[in-house]
N, C-alpha and C. Protein backbone atom coordinates (compact mmCIF):
# COMPACT_ATOMS: atom_id res chain seq x y z
N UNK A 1 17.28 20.25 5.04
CA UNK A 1 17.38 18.96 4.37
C UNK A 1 18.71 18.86 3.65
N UNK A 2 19.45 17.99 3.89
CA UNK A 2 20.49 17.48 3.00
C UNK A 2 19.98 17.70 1.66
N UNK A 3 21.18 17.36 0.64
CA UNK A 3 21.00 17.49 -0.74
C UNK A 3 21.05 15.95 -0.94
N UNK A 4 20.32 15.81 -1.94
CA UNK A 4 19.79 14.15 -2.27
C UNK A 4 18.57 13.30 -1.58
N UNK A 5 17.74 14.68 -0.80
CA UNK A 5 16.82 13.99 0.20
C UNK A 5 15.34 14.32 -0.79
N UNK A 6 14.78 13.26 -0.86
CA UNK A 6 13.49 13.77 -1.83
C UNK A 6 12.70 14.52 -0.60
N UNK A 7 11.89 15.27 -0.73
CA UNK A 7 10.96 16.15 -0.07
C UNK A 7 9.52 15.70 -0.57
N UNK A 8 8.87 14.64 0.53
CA UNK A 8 7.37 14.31 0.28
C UNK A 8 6.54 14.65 0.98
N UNK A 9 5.29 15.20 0.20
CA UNK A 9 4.36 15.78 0.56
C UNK A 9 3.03 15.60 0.56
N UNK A 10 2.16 15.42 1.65
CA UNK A 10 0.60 14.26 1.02
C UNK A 10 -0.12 15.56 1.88
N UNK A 11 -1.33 15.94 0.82
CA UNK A 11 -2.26 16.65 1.00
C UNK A 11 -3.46 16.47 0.37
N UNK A 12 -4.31 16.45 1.11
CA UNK A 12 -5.51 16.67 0.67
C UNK A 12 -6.69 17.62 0.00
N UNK A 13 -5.85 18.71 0.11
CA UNK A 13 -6.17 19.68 -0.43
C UNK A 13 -5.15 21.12 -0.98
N UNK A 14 -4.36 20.22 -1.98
CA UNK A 14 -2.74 21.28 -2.43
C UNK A 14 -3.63 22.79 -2.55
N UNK A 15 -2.92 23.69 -1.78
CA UNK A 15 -3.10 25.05 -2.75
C UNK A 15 -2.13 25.67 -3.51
N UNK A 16 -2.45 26.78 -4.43
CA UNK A 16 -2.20 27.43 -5.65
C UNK A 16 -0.86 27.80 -4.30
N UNK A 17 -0.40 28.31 -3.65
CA UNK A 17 0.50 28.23 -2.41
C UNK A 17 1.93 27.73 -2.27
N UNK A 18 1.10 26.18 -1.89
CA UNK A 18 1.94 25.12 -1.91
C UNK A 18 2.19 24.50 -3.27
N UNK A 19 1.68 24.45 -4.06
CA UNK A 19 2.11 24.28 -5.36
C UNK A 19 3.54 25.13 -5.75
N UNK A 20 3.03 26.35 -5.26
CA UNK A 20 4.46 27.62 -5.93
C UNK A 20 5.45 27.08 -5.24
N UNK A 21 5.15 26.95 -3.68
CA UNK A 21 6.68 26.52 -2.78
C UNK A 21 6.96 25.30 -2.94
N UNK A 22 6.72 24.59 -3.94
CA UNK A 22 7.13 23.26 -4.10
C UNK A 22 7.95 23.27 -5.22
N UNK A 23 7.07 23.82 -6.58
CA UNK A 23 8.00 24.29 -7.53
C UNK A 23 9.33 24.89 -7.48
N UNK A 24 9.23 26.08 -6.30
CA UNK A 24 10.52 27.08 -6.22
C UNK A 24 11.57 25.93 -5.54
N UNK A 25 11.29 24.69 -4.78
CA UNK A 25 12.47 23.87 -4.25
C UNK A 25 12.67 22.90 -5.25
N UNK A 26 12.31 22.88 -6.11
CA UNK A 26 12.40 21.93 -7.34
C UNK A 26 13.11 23.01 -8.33
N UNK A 27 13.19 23.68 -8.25
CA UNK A 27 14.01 24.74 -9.58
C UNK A 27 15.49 25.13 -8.68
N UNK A 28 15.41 24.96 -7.24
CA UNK A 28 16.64 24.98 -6.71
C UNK A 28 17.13 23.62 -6.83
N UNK A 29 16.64 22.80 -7.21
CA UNK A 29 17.41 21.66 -7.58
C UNK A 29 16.94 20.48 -6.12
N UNK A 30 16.17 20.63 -5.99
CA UNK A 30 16.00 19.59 -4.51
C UNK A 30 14.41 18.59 -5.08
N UNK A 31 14.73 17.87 -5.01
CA UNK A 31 13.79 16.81 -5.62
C UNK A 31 13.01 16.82 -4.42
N UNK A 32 11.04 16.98 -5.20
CA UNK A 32 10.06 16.70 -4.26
C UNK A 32 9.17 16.06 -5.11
N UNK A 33 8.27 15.62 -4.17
CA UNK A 33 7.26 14.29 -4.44
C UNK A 33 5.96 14.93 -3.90
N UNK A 34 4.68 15.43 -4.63
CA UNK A 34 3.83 15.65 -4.02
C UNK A 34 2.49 14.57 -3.96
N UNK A 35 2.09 13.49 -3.28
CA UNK A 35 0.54 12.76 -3.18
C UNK A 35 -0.66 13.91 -2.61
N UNK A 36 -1.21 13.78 -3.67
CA UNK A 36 -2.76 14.26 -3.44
C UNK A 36 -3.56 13.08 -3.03
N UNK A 37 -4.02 13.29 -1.92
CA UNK A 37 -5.47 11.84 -1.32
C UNK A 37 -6.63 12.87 -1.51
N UNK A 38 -7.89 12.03 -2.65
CA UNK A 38 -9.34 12.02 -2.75
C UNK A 38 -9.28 13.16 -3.19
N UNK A 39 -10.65 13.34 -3.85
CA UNK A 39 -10.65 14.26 -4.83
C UNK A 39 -10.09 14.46 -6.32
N UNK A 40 -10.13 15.44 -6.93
CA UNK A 40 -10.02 15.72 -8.54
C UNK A 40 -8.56 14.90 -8.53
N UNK A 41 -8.05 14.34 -9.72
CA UNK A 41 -6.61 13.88 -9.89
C UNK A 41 -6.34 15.28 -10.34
N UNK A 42 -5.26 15.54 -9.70
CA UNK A 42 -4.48 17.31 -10.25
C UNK A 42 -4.10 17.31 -11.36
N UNK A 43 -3.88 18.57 -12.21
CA UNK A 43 -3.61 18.64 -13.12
C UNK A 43 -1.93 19.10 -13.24
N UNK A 44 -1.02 18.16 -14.17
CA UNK A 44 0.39 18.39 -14.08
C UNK A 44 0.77 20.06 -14.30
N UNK A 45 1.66 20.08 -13.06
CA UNK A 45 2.18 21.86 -12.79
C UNK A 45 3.31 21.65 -12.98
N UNK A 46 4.44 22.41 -14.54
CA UNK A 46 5.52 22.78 -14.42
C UNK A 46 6.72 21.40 -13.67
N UNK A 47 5.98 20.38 -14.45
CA UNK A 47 6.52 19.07 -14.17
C UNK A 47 7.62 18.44 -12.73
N UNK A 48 6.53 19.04 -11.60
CA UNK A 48 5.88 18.51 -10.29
C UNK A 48 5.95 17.11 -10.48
N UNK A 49 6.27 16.01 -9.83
CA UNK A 49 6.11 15.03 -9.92
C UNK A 49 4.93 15.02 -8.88
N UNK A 50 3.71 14.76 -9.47
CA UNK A 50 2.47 14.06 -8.72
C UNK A 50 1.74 12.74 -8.65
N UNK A 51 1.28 12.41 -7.38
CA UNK A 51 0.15 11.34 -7.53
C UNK A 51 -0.78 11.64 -7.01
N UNK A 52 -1.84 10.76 -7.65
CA UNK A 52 -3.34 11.10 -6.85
C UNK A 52 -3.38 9.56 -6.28
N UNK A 53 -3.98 9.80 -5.28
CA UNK A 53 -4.16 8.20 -4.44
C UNK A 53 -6.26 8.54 -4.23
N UNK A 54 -6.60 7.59 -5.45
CA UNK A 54 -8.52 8.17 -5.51
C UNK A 54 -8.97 8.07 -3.77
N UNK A 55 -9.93 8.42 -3.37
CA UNK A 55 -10.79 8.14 -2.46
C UNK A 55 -11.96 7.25 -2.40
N UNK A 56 -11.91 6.50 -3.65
CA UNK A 56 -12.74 5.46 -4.75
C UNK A 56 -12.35 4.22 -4.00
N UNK A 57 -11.19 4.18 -3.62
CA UNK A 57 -10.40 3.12 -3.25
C UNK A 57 -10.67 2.44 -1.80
N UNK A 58 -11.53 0.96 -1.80
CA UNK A 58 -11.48 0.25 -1.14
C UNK A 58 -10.74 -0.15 0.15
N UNK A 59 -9.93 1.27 0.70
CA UNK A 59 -8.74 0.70 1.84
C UNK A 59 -8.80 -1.02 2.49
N UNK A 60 -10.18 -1.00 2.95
CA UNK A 60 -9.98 -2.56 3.26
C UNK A 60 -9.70 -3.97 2.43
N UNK A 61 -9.48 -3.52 1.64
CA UNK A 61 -9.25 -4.34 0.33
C UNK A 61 -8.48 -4.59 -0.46
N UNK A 62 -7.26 -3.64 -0.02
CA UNK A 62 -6.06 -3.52 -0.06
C UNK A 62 -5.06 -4.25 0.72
N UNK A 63 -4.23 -4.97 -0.32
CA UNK A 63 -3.15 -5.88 0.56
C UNK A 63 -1.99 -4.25 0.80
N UNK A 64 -1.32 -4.12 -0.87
CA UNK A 64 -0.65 -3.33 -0.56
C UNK A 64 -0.25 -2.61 -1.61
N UNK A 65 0.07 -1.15 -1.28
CA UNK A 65 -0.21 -0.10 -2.12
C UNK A 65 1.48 0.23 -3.21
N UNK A 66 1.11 0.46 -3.89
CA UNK A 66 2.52 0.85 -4.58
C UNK A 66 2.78 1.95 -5.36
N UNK A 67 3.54 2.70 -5.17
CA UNK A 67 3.84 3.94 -5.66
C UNK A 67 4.64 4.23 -6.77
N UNK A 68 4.30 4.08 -8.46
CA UNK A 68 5.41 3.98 -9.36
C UNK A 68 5.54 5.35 -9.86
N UNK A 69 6.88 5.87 -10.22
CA UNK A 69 6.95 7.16 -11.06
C UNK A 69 6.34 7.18 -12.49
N UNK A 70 6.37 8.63 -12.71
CA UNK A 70 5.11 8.39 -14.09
C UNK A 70 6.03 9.27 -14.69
């Protein structure tokens, strides 16, 4: 990956794993984005930028989804 490329990542089930190898490219300085779909909203790791997208959520009912930083 180039430098300046965010690194996004959608899982449904992050592990203790992928959490570490996400962190370690974020302390090298490479900006990543992790979405969690359904299930628990995660708990903030070592300031990971995360989202949870619920499984609560109506897909058909949805015009359109938006993703803001927190």
């Amino acid at each position: 990956l180039g430098w300046g490329t965010t690194m996004l990542v959608i899982s449904a089930a992050p592990t203790d794993y992928l959490t570490a190898a996400l962190l370690k490219m974020k302390r090298a300085g490479r900006r990543v984005l992790l979405v969690v779909i359904g299930g628990e909203k995660p708990a903030p790791d070592g300031g990971l930028a995360t989202y949870h997208i619920s499984d609560d959520v109506k897909w058909s009912e949805i015009g359109r989804l938006s993703i803001a930083g927190r």
